[in-house]
Protein backbone atom coordinates (compact mmCIF):
# COMPACT_ATOMS: atom_id res chain seq x y z
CA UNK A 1 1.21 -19.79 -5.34
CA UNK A 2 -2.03 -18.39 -7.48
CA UNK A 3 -0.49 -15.43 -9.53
CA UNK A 4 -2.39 -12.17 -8.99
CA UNK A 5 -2.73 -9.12 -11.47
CA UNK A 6 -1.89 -5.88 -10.40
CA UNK A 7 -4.12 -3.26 -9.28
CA UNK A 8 -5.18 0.75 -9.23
CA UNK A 9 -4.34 2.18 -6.09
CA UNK A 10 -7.87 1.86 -3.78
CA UNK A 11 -7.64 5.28 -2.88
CA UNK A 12 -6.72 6.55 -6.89
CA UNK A 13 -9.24 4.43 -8.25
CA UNK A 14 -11.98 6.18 -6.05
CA UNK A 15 -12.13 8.71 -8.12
CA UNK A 16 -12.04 6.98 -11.89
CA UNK A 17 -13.49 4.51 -14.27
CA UNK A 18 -10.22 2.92 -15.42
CA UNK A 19 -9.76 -0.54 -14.76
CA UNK A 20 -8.94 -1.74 -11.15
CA UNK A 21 -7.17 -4.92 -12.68
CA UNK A 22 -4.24 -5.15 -15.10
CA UNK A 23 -3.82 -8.16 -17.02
CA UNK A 24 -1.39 -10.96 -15.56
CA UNK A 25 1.89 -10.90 -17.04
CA UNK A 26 3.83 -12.87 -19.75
CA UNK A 27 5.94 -14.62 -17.34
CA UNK A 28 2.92 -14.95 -14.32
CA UNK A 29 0.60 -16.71 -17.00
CA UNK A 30 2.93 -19.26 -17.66
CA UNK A 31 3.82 -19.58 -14.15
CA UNK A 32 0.26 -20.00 -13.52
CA UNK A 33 -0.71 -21.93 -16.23
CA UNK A 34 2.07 -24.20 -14.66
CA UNK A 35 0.23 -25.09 -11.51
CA UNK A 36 -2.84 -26.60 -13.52
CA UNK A 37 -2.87 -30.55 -13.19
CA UNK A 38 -4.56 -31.06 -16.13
CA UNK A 39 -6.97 -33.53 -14.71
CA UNK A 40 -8.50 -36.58 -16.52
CA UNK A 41 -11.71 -35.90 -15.74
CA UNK A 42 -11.72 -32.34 -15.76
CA UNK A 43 -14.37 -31.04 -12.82
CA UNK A 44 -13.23 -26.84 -14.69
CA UNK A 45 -14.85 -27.87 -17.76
CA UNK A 46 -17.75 -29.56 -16.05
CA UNK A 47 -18.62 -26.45 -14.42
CA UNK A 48 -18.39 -23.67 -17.19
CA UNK A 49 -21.48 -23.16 -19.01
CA UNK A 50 -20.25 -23.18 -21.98
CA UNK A 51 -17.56 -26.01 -21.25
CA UNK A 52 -14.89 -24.27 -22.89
CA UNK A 53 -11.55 -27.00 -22.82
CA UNK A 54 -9.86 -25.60 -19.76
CA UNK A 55 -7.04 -27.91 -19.56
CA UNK A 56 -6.42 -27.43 -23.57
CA UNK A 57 -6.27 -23.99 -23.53
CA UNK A 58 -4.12 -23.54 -20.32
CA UNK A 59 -1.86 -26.18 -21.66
CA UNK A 60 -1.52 -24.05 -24.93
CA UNK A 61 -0.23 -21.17 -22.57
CA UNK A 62 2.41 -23.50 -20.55
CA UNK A 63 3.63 -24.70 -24.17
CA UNK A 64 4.23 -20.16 -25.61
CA UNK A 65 1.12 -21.21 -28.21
CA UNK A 66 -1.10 -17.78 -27.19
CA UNK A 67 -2.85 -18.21 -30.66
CA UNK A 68 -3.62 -21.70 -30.15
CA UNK A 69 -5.34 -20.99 -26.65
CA UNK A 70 -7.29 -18.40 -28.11
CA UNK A 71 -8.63 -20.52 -30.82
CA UNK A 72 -9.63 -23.10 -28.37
CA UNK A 73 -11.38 -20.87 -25.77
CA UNK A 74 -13.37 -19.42 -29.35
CA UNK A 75 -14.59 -23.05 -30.37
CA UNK A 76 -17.15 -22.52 -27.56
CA UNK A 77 -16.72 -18.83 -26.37
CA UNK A 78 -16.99 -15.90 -28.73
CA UNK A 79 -16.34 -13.60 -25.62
CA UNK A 80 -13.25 -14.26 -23.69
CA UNK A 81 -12.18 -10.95 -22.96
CA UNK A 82 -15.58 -10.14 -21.42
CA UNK A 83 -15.63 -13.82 -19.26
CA UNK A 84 -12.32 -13.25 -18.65
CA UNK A 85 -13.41 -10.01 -16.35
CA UNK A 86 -17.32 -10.62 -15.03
CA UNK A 87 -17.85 -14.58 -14.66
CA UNK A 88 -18.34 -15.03 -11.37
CA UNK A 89 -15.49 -18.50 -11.70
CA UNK A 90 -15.34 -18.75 -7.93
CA UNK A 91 -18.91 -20.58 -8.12
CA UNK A 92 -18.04 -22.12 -11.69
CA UNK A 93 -15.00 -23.33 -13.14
CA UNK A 94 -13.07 -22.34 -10.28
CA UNK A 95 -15.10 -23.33 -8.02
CA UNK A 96 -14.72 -26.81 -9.30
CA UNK A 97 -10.62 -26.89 -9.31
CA UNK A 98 -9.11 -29.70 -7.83
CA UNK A 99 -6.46 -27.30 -5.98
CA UNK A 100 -9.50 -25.57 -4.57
CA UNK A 101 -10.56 -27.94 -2.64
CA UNK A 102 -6.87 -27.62 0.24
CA UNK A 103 -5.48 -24.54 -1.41
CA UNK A 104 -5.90 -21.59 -3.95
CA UNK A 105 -7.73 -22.44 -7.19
CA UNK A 106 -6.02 -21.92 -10.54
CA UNK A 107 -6.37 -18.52 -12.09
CA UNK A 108 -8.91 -19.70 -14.97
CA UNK A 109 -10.54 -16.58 -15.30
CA UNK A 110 -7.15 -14.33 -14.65
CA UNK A 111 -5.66 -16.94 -18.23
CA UNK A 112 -9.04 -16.72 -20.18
CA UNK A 113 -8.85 -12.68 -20.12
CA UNK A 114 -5.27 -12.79 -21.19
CA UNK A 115 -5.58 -14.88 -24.17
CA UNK A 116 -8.79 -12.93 -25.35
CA UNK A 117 -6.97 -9.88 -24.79
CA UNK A 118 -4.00 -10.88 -26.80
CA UNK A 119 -5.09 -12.68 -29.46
CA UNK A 120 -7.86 -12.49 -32.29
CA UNK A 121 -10.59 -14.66 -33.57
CA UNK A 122 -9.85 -16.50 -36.52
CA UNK A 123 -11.33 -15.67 -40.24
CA UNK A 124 -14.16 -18.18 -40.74
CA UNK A 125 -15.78 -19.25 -44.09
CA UNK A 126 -19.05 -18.66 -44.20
CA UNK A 127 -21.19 -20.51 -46.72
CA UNK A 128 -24.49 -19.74 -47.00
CA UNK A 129 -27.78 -21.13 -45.87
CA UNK A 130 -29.82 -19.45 -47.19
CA UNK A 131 -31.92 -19.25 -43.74
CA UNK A 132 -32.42 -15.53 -41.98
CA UNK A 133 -32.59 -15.26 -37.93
CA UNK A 134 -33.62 -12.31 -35.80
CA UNK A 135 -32.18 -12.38 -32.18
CA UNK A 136 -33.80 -9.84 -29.83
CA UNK A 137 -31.27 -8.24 -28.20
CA UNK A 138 -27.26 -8.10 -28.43
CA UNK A 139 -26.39 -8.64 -24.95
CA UNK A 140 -24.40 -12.45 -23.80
CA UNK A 141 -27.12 -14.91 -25.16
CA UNK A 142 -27.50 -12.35 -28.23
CA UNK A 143 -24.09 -12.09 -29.01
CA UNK A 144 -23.18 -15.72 -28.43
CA UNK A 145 -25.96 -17.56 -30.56
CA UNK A 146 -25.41 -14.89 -33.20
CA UNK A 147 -21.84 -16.58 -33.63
CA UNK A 148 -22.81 -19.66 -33.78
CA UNK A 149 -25.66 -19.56 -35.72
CA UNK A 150 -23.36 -16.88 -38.29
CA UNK A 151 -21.00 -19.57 -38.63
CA UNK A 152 -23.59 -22.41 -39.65
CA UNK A 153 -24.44 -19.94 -42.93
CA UNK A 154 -27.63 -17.91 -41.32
CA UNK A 155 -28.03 -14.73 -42.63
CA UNK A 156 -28.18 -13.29 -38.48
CA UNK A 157 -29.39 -9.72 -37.09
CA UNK A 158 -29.67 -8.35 -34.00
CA UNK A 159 -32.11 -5.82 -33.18
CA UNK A 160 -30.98 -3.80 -29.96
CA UNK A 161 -33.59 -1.53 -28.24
CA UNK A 162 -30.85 0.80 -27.16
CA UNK A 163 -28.38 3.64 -29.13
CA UNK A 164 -25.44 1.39 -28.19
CA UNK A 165 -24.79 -2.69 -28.46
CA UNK A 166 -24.15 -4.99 -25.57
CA UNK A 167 -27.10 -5.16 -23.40
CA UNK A 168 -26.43 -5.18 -19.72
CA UNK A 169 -22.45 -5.42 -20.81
CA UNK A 170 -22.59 -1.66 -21.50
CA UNK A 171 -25.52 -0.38 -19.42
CA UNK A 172 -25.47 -2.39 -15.97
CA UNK A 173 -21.46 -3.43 -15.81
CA UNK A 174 -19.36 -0.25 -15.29
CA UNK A 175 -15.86 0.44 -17.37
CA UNK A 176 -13.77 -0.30 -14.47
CA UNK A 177 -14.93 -3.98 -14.57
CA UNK A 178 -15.50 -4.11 -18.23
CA UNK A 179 -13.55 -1.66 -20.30
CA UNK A 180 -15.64 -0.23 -23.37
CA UNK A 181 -12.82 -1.30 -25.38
CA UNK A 182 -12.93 -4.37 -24.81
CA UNK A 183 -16.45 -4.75 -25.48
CA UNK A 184 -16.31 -2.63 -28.64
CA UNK A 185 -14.06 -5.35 -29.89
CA UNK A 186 -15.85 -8.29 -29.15
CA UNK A 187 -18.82 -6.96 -30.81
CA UNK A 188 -16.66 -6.02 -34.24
CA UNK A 189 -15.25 -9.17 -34.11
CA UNK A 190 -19.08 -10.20 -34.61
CA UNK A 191 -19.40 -7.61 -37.66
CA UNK A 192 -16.45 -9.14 -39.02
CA UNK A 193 -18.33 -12.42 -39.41
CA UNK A 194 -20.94 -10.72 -41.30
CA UNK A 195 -23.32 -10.10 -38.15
CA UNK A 196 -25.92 -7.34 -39.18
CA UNK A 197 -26.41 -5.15 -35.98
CA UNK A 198 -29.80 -2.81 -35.94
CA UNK A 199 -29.94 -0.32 -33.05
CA UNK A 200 -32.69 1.87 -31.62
CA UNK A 201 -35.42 -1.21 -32.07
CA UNK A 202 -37.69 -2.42 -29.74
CA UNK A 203 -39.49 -5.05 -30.83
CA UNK A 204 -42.80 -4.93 -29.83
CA UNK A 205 -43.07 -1.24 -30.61
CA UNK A 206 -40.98 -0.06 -33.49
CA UNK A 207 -41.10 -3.47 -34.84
CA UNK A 208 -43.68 -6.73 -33.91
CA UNK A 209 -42.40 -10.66 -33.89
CA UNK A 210 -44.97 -10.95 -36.53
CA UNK A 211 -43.80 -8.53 -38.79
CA UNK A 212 -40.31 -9.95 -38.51
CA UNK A 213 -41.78 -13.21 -39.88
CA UNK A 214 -43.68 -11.37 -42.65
CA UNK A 215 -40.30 -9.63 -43.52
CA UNK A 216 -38.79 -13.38 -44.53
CA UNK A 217 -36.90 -14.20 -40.81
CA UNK A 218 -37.12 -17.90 -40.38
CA UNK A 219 -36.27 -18.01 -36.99
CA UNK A 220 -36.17 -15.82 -33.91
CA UNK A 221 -34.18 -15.65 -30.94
CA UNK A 222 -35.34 -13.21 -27.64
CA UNK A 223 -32.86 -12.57 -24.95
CA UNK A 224 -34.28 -8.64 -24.33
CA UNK A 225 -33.05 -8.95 -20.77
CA UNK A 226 -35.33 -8.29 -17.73
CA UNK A 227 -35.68 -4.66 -17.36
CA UNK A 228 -38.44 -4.47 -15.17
CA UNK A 229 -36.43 -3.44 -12.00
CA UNK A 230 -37.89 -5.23 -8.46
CA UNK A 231 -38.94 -2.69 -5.94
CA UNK A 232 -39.10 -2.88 -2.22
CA UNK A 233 -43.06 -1.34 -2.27
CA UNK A 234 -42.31 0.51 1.21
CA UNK A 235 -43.62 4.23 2.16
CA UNK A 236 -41.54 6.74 0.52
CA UNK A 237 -40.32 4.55 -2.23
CA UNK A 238 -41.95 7.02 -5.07
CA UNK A 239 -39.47 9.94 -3.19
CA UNK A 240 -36.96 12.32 -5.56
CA UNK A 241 -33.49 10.81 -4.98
CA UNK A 242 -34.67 7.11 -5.13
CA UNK A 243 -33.47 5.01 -8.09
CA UNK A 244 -33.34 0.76 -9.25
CA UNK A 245 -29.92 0.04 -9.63
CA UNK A 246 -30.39 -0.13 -13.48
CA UNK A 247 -31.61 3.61 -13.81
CA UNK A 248 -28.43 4.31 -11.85
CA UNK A 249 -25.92 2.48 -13.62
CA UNK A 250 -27.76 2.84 -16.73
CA UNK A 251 -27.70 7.08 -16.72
CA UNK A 252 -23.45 6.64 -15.83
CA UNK A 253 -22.59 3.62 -18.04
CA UNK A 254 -24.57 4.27 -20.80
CA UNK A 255 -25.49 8.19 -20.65
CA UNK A 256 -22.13 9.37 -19.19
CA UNK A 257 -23.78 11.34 -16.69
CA UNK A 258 -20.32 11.26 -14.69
CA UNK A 259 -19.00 13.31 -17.33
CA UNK A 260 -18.63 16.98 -17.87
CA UNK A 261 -19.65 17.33 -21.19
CA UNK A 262 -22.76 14.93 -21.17
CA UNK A 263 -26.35 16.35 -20.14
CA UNK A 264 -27.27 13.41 -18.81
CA UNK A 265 -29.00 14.58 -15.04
CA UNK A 266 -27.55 12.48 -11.98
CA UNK A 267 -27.82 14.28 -8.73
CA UNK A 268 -25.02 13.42 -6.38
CA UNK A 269 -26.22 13.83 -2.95
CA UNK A 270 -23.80 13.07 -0.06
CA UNK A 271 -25.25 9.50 1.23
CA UNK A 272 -26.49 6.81 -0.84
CA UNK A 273 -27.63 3.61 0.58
CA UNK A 274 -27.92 0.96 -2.15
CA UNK A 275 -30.24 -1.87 -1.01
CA UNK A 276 -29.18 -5.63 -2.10
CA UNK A 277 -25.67 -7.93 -1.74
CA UNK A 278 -25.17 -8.79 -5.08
CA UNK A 279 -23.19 -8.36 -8.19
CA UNK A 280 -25.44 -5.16 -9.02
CA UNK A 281 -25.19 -4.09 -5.65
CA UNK A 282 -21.32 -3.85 -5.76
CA UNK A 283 -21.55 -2.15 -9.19
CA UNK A 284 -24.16 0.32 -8.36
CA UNK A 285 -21.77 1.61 -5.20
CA UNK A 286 -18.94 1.34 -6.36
CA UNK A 287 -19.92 3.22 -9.61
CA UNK A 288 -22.13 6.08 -6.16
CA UNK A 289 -18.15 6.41 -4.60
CA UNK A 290 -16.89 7.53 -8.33
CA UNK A 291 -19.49 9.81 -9.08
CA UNK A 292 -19.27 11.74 -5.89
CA UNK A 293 -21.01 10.72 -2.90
CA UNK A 294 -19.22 11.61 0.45
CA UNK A 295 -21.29 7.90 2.01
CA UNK A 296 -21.85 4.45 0.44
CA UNK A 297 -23.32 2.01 2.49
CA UNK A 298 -24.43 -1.28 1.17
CA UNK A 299 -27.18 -2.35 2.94
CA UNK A 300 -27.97 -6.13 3.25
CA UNK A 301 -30.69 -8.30 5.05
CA UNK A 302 -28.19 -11.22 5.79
CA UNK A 303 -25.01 -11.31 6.68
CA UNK A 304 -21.90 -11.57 5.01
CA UNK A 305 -21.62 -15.09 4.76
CA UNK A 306 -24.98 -14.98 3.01
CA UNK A 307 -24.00 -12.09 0.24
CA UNK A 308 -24.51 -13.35 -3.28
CA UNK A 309 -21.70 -11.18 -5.17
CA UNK A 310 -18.40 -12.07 -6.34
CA UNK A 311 -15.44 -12.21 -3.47
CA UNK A 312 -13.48 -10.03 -5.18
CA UNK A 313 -16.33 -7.59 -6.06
CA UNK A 314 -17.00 -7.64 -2.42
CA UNK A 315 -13.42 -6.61 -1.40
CA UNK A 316 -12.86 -4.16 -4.09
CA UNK A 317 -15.87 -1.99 -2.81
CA UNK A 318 -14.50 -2.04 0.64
CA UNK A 319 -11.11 -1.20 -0.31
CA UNK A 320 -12.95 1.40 -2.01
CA UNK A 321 -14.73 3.10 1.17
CA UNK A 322 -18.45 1.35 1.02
CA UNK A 323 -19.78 0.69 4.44
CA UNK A 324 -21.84 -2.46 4.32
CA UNK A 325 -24.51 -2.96 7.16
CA UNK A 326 -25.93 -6.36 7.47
CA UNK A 327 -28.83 -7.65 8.85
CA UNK A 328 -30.66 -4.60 8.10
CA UNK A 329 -34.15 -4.82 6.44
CA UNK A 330 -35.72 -1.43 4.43
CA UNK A 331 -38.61 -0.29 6.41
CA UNK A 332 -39.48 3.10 5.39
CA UNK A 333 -37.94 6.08 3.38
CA UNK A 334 -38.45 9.72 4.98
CA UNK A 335 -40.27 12.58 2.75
CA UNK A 336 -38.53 16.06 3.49
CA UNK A 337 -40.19 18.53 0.40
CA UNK A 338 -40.49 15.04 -2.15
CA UNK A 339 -37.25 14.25 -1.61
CA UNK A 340 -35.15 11.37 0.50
CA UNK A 341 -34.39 12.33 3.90
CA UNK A 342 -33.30 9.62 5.58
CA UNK A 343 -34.20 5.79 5.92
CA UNK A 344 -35.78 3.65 8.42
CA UNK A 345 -34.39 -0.19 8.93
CA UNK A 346 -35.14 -3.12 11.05
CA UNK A 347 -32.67 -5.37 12.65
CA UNK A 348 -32.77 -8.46 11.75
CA UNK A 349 -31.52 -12.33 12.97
CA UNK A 350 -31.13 -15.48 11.09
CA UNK A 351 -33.43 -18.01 11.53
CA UNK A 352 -34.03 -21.66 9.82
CA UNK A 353 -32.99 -21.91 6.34
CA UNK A 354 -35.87 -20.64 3.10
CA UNK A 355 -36.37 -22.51 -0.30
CA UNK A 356 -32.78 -20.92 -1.81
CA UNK A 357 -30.80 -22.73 1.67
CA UNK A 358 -29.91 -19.64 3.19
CA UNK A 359 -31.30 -18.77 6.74
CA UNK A 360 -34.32 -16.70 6.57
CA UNK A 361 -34.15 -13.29 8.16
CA UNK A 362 -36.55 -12.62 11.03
CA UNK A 363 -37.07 -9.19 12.45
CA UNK A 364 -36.60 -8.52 15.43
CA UNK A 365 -38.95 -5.33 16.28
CA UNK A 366 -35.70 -3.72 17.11
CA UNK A 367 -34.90 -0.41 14.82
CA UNK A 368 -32.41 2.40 13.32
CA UNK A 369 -32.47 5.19 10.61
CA UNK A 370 -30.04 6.16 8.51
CA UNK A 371 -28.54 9.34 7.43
CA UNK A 372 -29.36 9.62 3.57
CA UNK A 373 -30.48 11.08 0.69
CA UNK A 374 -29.87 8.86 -1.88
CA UNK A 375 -31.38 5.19 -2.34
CA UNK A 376 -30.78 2.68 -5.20
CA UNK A 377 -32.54 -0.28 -5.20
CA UNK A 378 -30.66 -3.52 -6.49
CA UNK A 379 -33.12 -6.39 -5.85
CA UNK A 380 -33.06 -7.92 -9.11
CA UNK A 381 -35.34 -7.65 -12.41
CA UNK A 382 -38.00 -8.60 -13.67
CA UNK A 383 -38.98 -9.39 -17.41
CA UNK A 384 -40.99 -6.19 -19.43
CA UNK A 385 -44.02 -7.94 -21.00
CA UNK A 386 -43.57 -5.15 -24.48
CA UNK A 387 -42.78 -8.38 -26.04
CA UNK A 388 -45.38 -10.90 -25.12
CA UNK A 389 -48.71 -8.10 -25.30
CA UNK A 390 -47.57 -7.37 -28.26
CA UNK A 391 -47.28 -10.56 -30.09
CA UNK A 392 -50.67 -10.70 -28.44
CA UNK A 393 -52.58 -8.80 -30.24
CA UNK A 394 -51.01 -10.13 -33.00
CA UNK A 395 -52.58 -13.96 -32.21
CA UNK A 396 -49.00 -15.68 -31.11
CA UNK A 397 -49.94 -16.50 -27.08
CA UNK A 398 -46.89 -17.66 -25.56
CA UNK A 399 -46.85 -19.83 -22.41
CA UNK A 400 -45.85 -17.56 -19.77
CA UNK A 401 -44.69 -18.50 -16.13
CA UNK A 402 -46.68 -16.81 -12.79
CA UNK A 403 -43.53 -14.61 -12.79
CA UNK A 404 -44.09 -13.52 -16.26
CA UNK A 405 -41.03 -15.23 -17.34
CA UNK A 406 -41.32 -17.20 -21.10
CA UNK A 407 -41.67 -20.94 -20.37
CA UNK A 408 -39.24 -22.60 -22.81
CA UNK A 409 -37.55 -26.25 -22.98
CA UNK A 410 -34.46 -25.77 -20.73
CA UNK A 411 -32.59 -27.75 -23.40
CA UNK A 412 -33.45 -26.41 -26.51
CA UNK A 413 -34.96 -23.22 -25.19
CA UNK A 414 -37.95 -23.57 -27.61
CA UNK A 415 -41.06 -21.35 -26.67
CA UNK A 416 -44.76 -22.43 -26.57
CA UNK A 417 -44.42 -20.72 -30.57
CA UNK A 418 -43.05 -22.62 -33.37
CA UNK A 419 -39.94 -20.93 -35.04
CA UNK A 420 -39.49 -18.89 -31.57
CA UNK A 421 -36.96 -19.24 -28.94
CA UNK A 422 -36.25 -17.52 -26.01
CA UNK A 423 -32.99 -17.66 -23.30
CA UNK A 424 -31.08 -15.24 -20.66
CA UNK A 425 -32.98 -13.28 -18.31
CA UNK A 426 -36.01 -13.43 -20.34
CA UNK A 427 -36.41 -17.41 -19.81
CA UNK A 428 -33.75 -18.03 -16.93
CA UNK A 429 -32.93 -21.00 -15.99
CA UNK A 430 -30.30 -20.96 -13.18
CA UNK A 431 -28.65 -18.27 -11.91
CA UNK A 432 -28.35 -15.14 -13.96
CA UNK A 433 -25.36 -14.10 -15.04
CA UNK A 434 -23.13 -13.67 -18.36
CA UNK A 435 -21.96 -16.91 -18.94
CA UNK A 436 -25.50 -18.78 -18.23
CA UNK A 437 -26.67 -16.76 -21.02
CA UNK A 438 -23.81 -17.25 -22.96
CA UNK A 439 -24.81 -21.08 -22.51
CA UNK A 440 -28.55 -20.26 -23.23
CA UNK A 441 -27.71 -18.99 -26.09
CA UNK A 442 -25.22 -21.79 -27.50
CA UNK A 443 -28.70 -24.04 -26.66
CA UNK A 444 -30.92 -22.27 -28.74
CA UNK A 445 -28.24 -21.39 -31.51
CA UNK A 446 -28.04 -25.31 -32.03
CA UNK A 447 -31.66 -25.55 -31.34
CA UNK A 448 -32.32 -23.22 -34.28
CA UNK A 449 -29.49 -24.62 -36.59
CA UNK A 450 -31.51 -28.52 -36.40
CA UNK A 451 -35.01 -26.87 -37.09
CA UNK A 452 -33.89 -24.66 -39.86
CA UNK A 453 -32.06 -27.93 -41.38
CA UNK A 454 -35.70 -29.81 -40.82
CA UNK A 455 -37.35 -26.86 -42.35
């Protein structure tokens, strides 16, 4: 039977950001570890990104050797701790388990976080290059080619536009999925290795990709993230009391506006309705139920069967109170004084599948308002051009998709610009999420490696 990790009572946990899961126990992780086959062809590995050695590393944990696994899972993965907790495994290496397919998965992701939680990275020797690399950005695909490339001899630094490191780690994934802790360590672990970390840059203001060339980088890296939230561009959307899902989570995760002592404004009204089904979604109201709001409803176009979040994020935020209301499509937002007064939805049905597979939502002409105040929008990003106009007017064009997305090679993620590479949400390619950048980054961190030896 899959072992499970205990959690926060739902009806404690309403009201704090501690963490909703413990870590499995001593004597659970090796039963678990137990019920892995340890396949020949291993379909886990296959389906990880960053094809960390599955079997190896749970095998390491049957046989007591907790250092061992942790140096395995590092090989590929400088960020266990933080897989360990957001990976959505159910569509990845989980999702590929041979016990999966009549019964329960094994705990991969339940194994990783326990060995990254217990163990630390090994001292490396670094011998120098004499090569210098800029990475844009210090979220996953930051963070991960910065190892890499830091253990190959580069002299690495990553220039964060933010007061804090971590990208959408620390501003869009709350504390009770991703402890700051834990975080904190896996980015000192990265200053250990002689990773130079600049904050409070954003290149393409304080600081242009052709200046960092001029100042002796040899390379450079972007993975800014897409912060340009989507937007549903209905009547009333401009209202007081509506917010993207990244202003939300941003102001509470990064600002502390749930706390006391911060100044940080965050009015708590007593409905919210956040608009989307996944991951973001779940964070954004989840993170509405602990800051105060009487109502959360998450409000989706499909129905369950169609939601994109994690199983487990879905069931935590109804264990946690949220009302979700499917097959409801935004219409309009009601002005009272400038401010949200309420919400008008259509009712929607299901009808033949779109380009992603799932059935396309037709209305129906059939609809309902509901009672809010508050409305967060999580629909996705887009990327902010700051980066591209800029290097603009500095001559460097880069090919850019309709979406405004950086066109790179999906294998070595090499921009239109020599010397420049791009990955995560600023050149996606597949779904977005931390371990696909974690892989886009391992791309262009060996990408970067063979032109810098060519150079």
């Amino acid at each position: 039977m899959r072992q499970r990790p205990k959690e926060q009572d739902k009806m404690e946990r309403r009201h704090n950001f501690l963490p909703v899961e413990e870590n499995l126990t001593a004597e659970q992780v090796k039963e678990e570890a137990e019920r892995c086959l340890h396949c020949k062809n291993p379909r886990c590995v296959k389906g990880c990104p960053v094809n960390i050695q599955i079997p190896e590393f749970i095998q390491a944990l049957k046989e007591d050797k907790l250092d061992e696994a942790g140096e395995i899972i590092r090989r590929t993965s400088m960020l266990p701790s933080v897989c360990g907790r957001v990976c959505p495994q159910e569509r990845q290496c989980e999702g590929n388990c041979v016990l999966g397919i009549k019964g329960e998965a094994v705990a991969i992701g339940a194994l990783e976080r326990y060995a990254g939680d217990n163990t630390t990275p090994e001292k490396v020797e670094i011998v120098s290059s004499g090569k210098k690399v800029a990475i844009v950005g210090s979220g996953c695909a930051g963070m991960t080619a910065a190892c890499d490339l830091r253990k190959a001899g580069h002299d690495v630094t990553i220039f964060e536009a933010l007061h804090e490191f971590g990208g959408v780690l620390r501003y869009g994934i709350p504390p009770f999925r991703l402890p700051r802790t834990v975080l904190d360590r896996e980015i000192k672990s990265l200053m250990d290795m002689g990773v130079k970390f600049e904050k409070n840059v954003i290149v393409g203001k304080s600081i242009t990709l052709k200046q960092l060339q001029e100042a002796g980088f040899d390379a450079i890296f972007i993975c800014s993230g897409a912060g340009l939230p989507k937007m549903m561009h209905i009547p009333g959307e401009n209202l007081n009391g509506v917010f993207s899902a990244n202003e939300f989570l941003t102001r509470v995760n990064l600002m502390h506006a749930n706390e006391e002592n911060y100044a940080t404004p965050l009015k708590i009204g007593k409905a919210a309705a956040v608009i989307g089904g996944g991951n973001v979604a779940m964070d954004a109201a989840r993170t509405a139920v602990r800051v105060g709001f009487e109502k959360v409803y998450i409000v989706y176009r499909r129905t369950e069967v169609e939601l994109p979040a994690r199983l487990e994020e879905i069931r935590h935020a109804k264990e946690e109170g949220v009302i979700f209301q499917f097959l409801h499509a935004p219409v309009e937002i009601y002005n009272k004084d400038g401010y949200v007064a309420g919400m008008k939805f259509e009712i929607m049905e299901l009808g033949e599948p779109d380009e992603s597979g799932r059935r396309r939502p037709v209305g129906t002409g059939r609809y309902v308002d509901l009672d809010v105040d508050t409305v967060i929008v999580a629909l996705g990003t887009g990327p902010n051009p700051i980066i591209q106009k800029s290097a603009h007017l500095d001559g460097l064009d880069f090919e850019m998709d309709k979406k405004g997305y950086f066109v790179v090679n999906p294998d070595t993620r090499e921009t239109s610009i020599p010397a420049i590479f791009a990955g995560g949400d600023v050149a996606p390619v597949g779904e977005s999420n931390a371990i696909n950048a974690m892989g886009a980054g391992k791309k262009a961190a060996k990408a970067i490696n063979e032109y810098l030896a060519g150079k």
